[in-house]
N, C-alpha and C. Protein backbone atom coordinates (compact mmCIF):
# COMPACT_ATOMS: atom_id res chain seq x y z
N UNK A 1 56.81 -20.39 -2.30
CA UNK A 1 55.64 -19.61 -1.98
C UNK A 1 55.13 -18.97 -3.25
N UNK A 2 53.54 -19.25 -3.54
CA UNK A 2 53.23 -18.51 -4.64
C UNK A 2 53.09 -17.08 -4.61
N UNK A 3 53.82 -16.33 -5.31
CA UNK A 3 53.76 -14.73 -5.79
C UNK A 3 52.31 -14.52 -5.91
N UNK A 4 51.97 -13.40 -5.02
CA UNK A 4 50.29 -12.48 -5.04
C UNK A 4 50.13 -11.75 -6.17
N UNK A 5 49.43 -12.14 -6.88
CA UNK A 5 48.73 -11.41 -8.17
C UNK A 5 47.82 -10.03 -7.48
N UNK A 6 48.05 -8.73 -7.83
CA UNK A 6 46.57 -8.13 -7.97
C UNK A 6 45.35 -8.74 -8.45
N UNK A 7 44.11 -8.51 -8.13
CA UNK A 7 42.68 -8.92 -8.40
C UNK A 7 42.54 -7.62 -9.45
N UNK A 8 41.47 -8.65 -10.70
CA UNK A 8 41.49 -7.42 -11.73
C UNK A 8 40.09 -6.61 -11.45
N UNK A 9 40.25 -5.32 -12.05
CA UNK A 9 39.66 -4.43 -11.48
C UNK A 9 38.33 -4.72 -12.10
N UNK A 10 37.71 -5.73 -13.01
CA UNK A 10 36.33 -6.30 -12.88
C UNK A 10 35.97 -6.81 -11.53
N UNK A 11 36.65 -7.96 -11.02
CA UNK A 11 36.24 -8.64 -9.91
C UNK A 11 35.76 -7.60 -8.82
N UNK A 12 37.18 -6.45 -8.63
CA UNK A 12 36.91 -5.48 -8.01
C UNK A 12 35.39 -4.94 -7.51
N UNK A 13 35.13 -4.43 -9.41
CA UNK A 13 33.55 -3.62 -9.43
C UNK A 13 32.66 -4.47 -9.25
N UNK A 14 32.67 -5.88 -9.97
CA UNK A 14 31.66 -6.56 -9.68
C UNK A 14 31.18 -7.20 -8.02
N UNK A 15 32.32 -6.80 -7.13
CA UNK A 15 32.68 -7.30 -5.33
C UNK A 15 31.81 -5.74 -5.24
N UNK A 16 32.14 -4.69 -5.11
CA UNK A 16 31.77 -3.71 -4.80
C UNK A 16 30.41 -3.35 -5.28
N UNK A 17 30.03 -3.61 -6.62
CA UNK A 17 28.78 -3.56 -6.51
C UNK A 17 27.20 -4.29 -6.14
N UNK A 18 27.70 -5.59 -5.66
CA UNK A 18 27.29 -6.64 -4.85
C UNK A 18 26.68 -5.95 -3.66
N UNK A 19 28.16 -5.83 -2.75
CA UNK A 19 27.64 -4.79 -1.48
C UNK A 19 27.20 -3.63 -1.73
N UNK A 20 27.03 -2.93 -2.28
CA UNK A 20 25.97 -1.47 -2.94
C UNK A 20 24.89 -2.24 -2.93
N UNK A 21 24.30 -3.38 -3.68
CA UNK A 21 22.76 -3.73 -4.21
C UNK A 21 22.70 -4.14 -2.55
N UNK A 22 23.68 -4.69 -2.07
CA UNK A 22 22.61 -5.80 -0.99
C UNK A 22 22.26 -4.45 0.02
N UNK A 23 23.20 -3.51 -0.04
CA UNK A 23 22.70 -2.34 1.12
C UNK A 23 21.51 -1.55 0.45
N UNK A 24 21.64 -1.23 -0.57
CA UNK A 24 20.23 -0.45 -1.02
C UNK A 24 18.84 -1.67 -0.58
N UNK A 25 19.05 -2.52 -1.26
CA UNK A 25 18.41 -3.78 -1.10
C UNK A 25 18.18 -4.00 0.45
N UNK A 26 18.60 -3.54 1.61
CA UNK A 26 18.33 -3.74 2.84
C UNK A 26 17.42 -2.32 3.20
N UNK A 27 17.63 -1.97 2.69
CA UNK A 27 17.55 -0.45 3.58
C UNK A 27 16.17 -0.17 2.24
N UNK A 28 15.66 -0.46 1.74
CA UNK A 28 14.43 -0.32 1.02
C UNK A 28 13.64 -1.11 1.42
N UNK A 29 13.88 -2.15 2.06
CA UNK A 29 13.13 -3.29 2.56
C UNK A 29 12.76 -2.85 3.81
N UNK A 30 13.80 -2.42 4.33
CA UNK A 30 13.27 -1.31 5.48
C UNK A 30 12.29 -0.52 5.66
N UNK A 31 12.32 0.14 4.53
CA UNK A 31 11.56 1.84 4.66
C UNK A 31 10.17 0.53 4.08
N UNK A 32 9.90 -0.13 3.35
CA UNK A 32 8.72 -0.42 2.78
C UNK A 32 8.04 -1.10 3.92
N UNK A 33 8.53 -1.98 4.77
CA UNK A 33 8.20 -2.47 6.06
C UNK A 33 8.06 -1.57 7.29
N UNK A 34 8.55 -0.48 7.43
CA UNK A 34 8.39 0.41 8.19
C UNK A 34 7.02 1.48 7.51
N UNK A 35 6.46 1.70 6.00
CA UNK A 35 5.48 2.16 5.76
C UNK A 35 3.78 1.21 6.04
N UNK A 36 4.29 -0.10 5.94
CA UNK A 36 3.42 -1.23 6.28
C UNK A 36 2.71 -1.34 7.21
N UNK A 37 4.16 -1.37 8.51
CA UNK A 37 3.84 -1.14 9.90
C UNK A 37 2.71 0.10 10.32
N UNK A 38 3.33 1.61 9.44
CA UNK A 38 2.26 2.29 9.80
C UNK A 38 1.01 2.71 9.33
N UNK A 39 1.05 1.88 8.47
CA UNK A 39 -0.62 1.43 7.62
C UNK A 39 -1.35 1.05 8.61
N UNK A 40 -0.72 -0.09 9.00
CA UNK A 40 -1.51 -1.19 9.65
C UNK A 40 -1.61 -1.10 11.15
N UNK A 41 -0.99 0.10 11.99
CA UNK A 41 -1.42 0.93 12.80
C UNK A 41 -2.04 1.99 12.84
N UNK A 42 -1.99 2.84 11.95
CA UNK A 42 -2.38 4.07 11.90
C UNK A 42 -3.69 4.44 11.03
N UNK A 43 -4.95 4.63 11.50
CA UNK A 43 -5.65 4.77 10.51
C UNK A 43 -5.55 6.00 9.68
N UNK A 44 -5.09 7.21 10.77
CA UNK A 44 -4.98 8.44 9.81
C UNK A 44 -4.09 8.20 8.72
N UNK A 45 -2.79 7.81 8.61
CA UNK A 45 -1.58 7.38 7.97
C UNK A 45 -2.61 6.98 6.23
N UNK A 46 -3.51 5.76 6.83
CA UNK A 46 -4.41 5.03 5.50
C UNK A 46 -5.36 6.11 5.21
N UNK A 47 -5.54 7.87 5.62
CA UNK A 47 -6.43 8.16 5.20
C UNK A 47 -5.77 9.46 4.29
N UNK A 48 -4.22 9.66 4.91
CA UNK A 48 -3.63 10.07 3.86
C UNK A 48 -3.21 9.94 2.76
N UNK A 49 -3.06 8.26 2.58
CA UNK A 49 -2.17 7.65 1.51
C UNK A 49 -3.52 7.22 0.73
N UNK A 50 -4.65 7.34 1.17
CA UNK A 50 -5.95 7.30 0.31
C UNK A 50 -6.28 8.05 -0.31
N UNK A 51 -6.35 9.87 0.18
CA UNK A 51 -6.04 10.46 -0.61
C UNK A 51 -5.47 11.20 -1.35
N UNK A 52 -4.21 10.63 -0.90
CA UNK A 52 -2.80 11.23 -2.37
C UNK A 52 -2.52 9.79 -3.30
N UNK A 53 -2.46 8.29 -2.61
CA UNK A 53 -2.03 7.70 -3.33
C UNK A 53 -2.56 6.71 -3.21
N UNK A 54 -4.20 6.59 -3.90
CA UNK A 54 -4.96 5.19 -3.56
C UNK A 54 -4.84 3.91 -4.24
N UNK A 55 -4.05 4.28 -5.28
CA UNK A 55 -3.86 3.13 -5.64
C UNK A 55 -2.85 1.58 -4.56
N UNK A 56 -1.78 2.97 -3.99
CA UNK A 56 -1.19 2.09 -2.76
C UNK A 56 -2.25 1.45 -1.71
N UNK A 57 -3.17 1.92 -1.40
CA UNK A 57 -4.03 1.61 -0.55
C UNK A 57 -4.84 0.60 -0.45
N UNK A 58 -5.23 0.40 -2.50
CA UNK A 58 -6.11 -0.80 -2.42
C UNK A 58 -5.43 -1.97 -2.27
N UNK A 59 -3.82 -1.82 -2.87
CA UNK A 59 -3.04 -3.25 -2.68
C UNK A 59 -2.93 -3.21 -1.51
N UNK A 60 -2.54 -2.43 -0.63
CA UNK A 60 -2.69 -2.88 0.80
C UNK A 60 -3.54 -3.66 1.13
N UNK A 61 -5.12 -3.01 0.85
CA UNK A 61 -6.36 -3.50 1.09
C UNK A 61 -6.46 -5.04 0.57
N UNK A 62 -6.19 -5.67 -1.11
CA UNK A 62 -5.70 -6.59 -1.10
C UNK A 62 -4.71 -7.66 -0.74
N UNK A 63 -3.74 -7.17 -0.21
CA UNK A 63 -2.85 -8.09 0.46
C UNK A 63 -3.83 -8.24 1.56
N UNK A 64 -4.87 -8.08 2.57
CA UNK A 64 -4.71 -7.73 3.74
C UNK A 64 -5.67 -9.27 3.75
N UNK A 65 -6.65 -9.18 2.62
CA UNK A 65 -7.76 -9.71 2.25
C UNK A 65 -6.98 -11.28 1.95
N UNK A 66 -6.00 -11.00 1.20
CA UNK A 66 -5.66 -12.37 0.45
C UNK A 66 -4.64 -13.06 1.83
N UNK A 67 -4.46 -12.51 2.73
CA UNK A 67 -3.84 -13.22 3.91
C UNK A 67 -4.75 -13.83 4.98
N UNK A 68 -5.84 -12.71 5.06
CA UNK A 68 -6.54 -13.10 6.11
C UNK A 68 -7.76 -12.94 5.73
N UNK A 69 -9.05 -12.69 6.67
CA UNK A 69 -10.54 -12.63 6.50
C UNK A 69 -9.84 -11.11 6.84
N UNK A 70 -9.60 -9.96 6.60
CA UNK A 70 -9.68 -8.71 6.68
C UNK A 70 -11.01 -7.97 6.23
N UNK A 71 -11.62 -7.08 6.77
CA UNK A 71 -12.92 -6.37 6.71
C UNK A 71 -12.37 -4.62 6.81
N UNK A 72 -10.85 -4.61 6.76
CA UNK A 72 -10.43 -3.28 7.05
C UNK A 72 -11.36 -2.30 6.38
N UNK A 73 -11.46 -2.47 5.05
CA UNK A 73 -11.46 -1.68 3.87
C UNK A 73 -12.76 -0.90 4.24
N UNK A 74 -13.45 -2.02 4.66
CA UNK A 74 -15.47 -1.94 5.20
C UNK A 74 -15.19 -0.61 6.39
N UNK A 75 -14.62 -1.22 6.99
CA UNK A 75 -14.53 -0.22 8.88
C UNK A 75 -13.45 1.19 8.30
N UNK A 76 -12.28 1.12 7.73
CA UNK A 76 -12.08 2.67 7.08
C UNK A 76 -13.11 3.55 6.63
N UNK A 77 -13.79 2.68 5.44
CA UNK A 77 -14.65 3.70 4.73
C UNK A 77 -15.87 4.10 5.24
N UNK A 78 -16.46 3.35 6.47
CA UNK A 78 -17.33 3.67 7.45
C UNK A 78 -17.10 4.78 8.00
N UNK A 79 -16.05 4.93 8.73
CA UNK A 79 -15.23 5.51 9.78
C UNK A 79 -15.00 6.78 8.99
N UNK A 80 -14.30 6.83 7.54
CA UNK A 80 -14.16 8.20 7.07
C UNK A 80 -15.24 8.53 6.64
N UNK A 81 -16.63 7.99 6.23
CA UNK A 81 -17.84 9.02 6.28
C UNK A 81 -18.27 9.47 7.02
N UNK A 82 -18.51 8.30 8.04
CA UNK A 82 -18.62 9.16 9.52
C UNK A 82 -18.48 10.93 9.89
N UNK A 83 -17.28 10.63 9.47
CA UNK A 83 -16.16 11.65 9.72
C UNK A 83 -16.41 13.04 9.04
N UNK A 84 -16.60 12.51 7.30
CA UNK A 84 -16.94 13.16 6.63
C UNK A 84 -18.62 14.05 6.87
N UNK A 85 -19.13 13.38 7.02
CA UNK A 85 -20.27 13.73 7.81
C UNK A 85 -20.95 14.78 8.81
N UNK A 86 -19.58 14.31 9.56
CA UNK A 86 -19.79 15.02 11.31
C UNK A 86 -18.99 16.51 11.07
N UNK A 87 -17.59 16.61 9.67
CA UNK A 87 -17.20 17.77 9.81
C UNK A 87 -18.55 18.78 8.38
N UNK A 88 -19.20 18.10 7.75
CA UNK A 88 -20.43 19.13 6.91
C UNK A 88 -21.73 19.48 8.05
């Protein structure tokens, strides 16, 4: 019967930090798909992240465009003058 060697403590870190990336790596994929989801439900959600962080907004706006015939961008910015409008 062959005698069990210990595993050296590279293999170790390099095993262990594998499962660290793939869980961060899951769980960011998460939260970014779960911010997506409420883009793409929520118009208030797109009228916050428009104005704190529009640059996120236009890639949204581009992805939305480069997948489909999307007109979002048109019917938001309608919708928030509207808005803008009705509260002056």
């Amino acid at each position: 019967m062959l005698p069990k060697t210990p595993k050296s403590t590279f293999w170790k870190f390099v095993k262990g930090s594998a499962k660290t990336l793939f869980v961060i790596e899951a769980v960011c994929f998460a939260a970014s798909y779960a911010v997506y989801y409420r883009m793409n439900t929520n118009r208030e959600f797109r009228h916050y992240i428009n104005e704190n962080y529009p640059f996120v907004l236009d890639y949204y706006y581009k992805v939305g465009e480069a997948i489909g015939n999307s007109n979002l961008r048109e019917i938001d910015s309608t919708i928030w003058r509207a808005q803008q409008k009705k509260d002056n």
